[in-house]
Protein backbone atom coordinates (compact mmCIF):
# COMPACT_ATOMS: atom_id res chain seq x y z
CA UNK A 1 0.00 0.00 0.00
CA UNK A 2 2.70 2.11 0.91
CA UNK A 3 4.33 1.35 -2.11
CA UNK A 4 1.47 2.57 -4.09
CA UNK A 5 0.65 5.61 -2.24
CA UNK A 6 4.32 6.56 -2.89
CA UNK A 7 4.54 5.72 -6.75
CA UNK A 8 0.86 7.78 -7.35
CA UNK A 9 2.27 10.78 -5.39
CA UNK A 10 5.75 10.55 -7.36
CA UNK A 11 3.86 10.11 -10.72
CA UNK A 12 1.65 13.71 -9.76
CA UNK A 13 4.88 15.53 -8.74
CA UNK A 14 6.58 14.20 -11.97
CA UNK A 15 3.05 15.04 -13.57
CA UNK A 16 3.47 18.67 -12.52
CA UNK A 17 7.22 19.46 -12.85
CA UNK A 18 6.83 18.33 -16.55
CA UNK A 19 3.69 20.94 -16.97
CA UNK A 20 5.97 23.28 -15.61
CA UNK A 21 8.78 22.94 -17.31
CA UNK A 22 6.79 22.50 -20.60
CA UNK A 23 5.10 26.02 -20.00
CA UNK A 24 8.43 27.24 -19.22
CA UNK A 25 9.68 25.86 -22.93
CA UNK A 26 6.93 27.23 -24.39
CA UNK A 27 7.76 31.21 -23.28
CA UNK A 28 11.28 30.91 -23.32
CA UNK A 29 12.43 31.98 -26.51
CA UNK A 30 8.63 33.28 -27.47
CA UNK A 31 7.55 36.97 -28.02
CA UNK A 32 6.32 36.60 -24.37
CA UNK A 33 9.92 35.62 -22.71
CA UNK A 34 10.21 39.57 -21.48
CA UNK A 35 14.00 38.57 -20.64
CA UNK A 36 14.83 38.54 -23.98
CA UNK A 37 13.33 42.28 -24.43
CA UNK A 38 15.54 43.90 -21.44
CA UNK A 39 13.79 42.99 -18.75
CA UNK A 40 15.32 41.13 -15.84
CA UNK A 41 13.54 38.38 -14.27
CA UNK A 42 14.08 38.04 -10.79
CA UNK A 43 15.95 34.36 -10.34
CA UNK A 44 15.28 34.06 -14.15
CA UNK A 45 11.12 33.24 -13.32
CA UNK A 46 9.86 34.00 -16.67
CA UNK A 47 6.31 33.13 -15.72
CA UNK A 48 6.52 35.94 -12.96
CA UNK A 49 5.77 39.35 -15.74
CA UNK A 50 2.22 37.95 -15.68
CA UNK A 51 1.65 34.94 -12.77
CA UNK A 52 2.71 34.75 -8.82
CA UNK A 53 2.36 32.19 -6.18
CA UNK A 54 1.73 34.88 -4.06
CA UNK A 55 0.32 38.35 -2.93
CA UNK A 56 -1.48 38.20 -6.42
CA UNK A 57 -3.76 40.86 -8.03
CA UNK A 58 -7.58 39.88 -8.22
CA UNK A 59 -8.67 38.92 -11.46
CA UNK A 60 -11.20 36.06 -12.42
CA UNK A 61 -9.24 35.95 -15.68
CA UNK A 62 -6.25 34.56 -15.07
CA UNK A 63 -4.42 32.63 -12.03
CA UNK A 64 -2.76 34.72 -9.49
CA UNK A 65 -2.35 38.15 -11.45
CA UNK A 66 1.39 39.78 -11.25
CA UNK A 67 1.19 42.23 -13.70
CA UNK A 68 -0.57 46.11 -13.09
CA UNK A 69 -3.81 46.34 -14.83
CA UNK A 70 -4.31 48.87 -18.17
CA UNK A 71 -6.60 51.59 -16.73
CA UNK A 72 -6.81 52.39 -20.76
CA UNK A 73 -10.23 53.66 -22.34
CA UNK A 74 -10.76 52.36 -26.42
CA UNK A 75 -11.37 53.66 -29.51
CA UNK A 76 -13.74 50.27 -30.70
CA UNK A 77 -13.94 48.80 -33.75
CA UNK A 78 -16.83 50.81 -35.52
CA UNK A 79 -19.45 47.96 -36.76
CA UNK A 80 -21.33 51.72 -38.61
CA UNK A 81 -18.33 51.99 -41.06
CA UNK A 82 -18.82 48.23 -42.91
CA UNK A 83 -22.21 47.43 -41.29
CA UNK A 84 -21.68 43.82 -40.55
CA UNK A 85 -21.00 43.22 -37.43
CA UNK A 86 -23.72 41.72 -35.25
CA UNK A 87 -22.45 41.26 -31.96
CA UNK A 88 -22.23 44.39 -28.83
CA UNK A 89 -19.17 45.76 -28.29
CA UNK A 90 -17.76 47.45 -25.50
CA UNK A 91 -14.68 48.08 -23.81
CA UNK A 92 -12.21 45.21 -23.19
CA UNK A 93 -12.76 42.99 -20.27
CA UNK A 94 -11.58 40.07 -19.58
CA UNK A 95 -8.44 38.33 -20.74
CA UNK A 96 -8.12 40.95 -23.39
CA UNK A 97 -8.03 44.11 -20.66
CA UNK A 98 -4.97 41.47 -19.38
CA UNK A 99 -3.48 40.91 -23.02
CA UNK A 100 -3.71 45.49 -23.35
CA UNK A 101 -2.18 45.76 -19.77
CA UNK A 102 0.72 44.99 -22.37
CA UNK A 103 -0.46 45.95 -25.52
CA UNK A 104 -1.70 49.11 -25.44
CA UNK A 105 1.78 50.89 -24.60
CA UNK A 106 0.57 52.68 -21.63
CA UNK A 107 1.70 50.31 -19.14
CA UNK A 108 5.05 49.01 -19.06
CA UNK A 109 6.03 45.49 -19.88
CA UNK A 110 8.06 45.13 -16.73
CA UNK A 111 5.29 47.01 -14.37
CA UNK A 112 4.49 43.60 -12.09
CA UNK A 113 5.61 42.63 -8.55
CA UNK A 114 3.90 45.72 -7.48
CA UNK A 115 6.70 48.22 -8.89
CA UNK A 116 5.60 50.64 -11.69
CA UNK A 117 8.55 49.21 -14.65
CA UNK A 118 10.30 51.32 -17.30
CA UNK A 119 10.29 49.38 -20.01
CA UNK A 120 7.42 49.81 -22.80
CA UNK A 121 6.14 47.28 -25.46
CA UNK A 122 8.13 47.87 -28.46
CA UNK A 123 6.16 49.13 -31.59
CA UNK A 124 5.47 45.81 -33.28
CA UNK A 125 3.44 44.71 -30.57
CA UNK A 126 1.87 47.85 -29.49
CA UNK A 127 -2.03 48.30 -30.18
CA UNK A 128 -2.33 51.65 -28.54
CA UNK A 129 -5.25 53.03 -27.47
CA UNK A 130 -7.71 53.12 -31.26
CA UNK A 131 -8.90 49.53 -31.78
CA UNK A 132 -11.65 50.98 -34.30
CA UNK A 133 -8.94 48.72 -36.46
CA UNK A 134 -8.23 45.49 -35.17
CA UNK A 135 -10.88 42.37 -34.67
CA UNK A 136 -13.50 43.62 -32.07
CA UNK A 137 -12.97 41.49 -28.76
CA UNK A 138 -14.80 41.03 -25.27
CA UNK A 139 -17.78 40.47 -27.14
CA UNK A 140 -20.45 37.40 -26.43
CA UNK A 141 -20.03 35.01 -29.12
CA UNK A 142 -22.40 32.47 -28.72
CA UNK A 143 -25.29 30.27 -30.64
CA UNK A 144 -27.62 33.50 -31.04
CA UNK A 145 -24.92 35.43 -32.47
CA UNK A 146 -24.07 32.92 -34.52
CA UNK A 147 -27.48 32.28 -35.91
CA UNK A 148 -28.23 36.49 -36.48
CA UNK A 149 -25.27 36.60 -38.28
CA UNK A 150 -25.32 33.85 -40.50
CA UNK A 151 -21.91 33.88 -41.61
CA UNK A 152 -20.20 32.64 -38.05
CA UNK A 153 -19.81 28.74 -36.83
CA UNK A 154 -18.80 27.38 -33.42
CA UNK A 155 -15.36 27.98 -33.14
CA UNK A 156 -12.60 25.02 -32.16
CA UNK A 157 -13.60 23.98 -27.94
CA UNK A 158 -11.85 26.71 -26.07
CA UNK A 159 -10.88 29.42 -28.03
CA UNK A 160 -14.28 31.31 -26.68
CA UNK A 161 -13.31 32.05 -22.69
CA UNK A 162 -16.65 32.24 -20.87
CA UNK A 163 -18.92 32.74 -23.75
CA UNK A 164 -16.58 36.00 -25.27
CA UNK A 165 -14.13 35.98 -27.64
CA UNK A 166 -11.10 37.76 -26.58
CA UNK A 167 -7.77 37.97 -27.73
CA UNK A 168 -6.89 34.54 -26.55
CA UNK A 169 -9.87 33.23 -29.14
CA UNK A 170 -7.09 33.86 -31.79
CA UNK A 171 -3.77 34.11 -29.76
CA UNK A 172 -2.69 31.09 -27.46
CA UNK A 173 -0.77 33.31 -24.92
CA UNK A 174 1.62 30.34 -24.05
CA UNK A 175 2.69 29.69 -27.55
CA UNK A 176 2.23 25.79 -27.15
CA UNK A 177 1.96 25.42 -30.66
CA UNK A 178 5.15 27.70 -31.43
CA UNK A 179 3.22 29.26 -34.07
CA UNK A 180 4.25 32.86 -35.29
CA UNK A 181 2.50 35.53 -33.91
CA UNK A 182 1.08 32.76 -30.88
CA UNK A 183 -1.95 31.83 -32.89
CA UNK A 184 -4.04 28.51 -31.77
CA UNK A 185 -3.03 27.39 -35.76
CA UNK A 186 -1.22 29.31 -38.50
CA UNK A 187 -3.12 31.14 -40.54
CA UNK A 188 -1.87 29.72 -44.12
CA UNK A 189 -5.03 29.95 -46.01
CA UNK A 190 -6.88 32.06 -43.90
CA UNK A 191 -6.96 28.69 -41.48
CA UNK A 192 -7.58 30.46 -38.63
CA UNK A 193 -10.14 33.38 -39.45
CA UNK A 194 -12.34 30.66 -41.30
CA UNK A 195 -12.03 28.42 -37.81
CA UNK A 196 -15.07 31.15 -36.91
CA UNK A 197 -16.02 32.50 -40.16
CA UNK A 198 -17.87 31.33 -43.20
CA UNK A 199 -16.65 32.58 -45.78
C-alpha cells in the first residue's frame, strides 16, 4: 500500500514538474519571454511578468495576477463603417483588458511585482489606445450570435473564454503550438479566421 501511495504521489509531482517545465519551454524563446526584451527576471522566473504564487492581483481571468492592470479607455472597432457586425461591443474585459495591460503601450512590460517598470512594449506589438482597427474582442459570441449573423460557426472547444471571444480566441498566450505571432493554428489559407467564419 505504501508502495502505491508513494509511486501515485511521485507520478503527480513528476506530472506537474513536466507541466511546468513544458510552460516554461513554451515562453522561453517566445515573443512573451520579457527577458529577452531587457527585462530582468528576478531568479530568471519568466512566468513571474504575468503569474505569482503569491500576494497576487484579483482577477477572475487569469491565475494569481502579477502584472498592473491597463486603466486604458478604447477607440472600438466601428461595426457603422462596414455594417456587418452583429455582436455588442464594448470596452475590453476580460483576458483581453490582461493581453492590453501589455499591448496598449501605456503600461510598461516590466510594471508587475507591485513596482511601476520602465520598459514599454516595443512598436510591433503595441495596439495603442484606437482599436476601431483590429478584430472587435470582449464580445459574447455564442449560438444566437451565430445564428443572427449567418456567416459565423462554433469555433474550435476553447478558443471562446466564458462565452466571449477575446484575444486569446485567436492568440494562445503560451505559444504551445510555437506558431508565429502565438496563434491557436497558422493562418496559411486564412486557417484560422475561417475556424469562426464562413466565408
Amino acid at each position: 500500500m505504501k508502495r502505491t501511495v508513494l509511486a501515485v504521489a511521485c507520478g503527480v509531482v513528476a506530472a506537474g514538474l513536466w507541466c511546468t517545465v513544458t510552460a516554461h519551454a513554451v515562453i522561453q524563446g517566445s515573443a512573451h519571454d520579457l527577458s529577452t526584451k531587457g527585462v530582468t527576471m528576478p531568479d530568471g522566473q519568466l512566468c513571474i511578468a504575468c503569474h505569482t504564487p503569491h500576494d497576487a492581483k484579483d482577477s477572475a481571468d487569469a491565475p494569481l495576477w502579477n502584472h498592473t492592470l491597463t486603466t486604458a479607455s478604447y477607440t472600438l472597432y466601428d461595426s457603422s463603417v462596414s455594417s456587418t457586425l452583429n455582436a455588442t461591443t464594448s470596452q475590453p474585459t476580460g483576458v483581453s483588458k490582461l493581453c492590453l495591460s501589455c499591448h496598449d503601450g501605456m503600461v510598461a512590460i516590466d510594471a508587475f511585482d507591485g513596482g511601476a517598470g520602465s520598459t514599454m512594449i516595443a512598436t510591433a506589438g503595441n495596439l495603442g489606445t484606437d482599436l476601431s482597427k483590429s478584430h472587435p474582442v470582449s464580445f459574447t459570441f455564442d449560438a444566437d450570435l451565430i445564428a443572427a449573423d449567418g456567416e459565423l460557426k462554433a469555433p474550435p472547444a476553447g478558443w471562446v473564454n466564458g462565452g466571449k471571444f477575446e484575444c486569446s480566441s485567436c492568440h494562445d498566450v503560451h505559444n504551445k503550438n510555437n506558431i508565429n505571432k502565438m496563434l491557436h493554428i497558422a493562418n496559411a489559407g486564412s486557417a484560422l479566421c475561417l475556424s469562426c467564419h464562413v466565408k
